[in-house]
Protein backbone atom coordinates (compact mmCIF):
# COMPACT_ATOMS: atom_id res chain seq x y z
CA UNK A 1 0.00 0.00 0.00
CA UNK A 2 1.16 3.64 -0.78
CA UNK A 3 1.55 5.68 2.24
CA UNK A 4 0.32 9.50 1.56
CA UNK A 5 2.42 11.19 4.25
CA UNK A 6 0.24 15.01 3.51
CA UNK A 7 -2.78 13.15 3.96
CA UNK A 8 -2.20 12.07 7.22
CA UNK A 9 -0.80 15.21 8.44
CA UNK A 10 -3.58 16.89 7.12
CA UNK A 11 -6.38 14.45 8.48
CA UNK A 12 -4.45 15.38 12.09
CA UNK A 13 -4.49 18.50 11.54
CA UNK A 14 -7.97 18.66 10.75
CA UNK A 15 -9.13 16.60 13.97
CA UNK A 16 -6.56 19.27 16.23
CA UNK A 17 -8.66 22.16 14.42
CA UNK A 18 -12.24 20.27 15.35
CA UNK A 19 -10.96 19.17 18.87
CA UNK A 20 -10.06 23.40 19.28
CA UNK A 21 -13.30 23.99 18.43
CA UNK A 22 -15.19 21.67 20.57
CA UNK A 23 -12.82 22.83 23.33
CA UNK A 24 -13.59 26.99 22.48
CA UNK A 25 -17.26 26.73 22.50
CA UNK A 26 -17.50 24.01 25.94
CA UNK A 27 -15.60 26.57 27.72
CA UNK A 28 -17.59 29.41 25.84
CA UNK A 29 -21.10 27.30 27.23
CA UNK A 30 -19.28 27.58 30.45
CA UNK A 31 -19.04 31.23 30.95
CA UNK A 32 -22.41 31.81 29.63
CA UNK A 33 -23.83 29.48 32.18
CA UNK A 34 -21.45 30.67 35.23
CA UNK A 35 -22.91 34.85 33.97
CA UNK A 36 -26.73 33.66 33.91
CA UNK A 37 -26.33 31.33 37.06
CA UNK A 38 -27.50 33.93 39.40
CA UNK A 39 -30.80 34.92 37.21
CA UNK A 40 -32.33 31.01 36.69
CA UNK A 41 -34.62 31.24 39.12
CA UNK A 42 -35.53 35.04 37.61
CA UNK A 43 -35.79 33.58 34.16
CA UNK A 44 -37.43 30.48 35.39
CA UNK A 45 -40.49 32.32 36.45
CA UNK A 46 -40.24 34.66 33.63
CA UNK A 47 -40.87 31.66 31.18
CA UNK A 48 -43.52 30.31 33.50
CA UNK A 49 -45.47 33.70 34.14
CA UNK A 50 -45.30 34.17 30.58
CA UNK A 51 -46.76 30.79 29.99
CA UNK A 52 -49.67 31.16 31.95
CA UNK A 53 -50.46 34.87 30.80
CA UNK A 54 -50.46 33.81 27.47
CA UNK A 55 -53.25 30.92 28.39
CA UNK A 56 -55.04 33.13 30.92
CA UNK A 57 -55.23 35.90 27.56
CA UNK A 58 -56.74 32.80 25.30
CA UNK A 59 -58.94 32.21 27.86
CA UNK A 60 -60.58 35.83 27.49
CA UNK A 61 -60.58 36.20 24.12
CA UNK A 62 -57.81 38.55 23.62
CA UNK A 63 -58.57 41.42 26.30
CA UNK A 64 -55.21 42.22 27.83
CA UNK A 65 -56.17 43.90 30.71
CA UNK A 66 -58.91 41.03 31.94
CA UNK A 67 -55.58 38.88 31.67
CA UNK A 68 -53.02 40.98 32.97
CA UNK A 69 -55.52 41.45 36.36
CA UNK A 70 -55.59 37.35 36.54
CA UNK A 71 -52.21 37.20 36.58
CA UNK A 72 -51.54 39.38 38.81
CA UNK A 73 -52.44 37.68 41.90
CA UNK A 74 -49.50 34.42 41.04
CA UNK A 75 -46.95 37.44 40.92
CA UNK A 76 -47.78 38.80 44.49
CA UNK A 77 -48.08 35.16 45.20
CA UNK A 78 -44.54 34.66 44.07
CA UNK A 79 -43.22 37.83 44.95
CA UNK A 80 -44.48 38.01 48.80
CA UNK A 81 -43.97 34.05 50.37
CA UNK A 82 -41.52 33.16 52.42
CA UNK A 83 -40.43 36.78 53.33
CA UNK A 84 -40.70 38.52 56.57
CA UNK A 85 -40.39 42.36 56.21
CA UNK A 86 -41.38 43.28 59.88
């Protein structure tokens, strides 16, 4: 069998480039997570306030207002347990 000594060196080089890559954007993931680590709870309910205010809005027919006022009692739900301010 012939041996093709660029093509080898080039298939290496190739897999050093991808493994750099993979290496970049894991520790790229990482610092995203390690900035937005404090605010996943925020974002959390964010998603799931969202969630139901879009239903709750279905619900009555469009009227913003009707669905922002239904809503508003799961934020002061969510906003006011477990805290003592006395």
């Amino acid at each position: 069998m012939a041996s093709f000594p660029g093509l080898t060196s080039a298939l290496s080089q190739n897999h050093i480039d991808r493994l750099a890559g993979i290496a970049l954007v894991t520790v790229l993931m990482m610092g995203c997570f390690a900035i937005l680590r404090p605010f996943l709870s925020a974002i959390l309910w964010a998603v799931i306030l969202s969630f139901f205010y879009h239903r709750i809005e279905r619900a009555v027919r469009g009227r913003q207002g009707l669905a922002a006022g239904l809503i508003e009692p799961l934020v002061f739900l969510r906003t006011s347990h477990n805290k003592t301010y006395w």
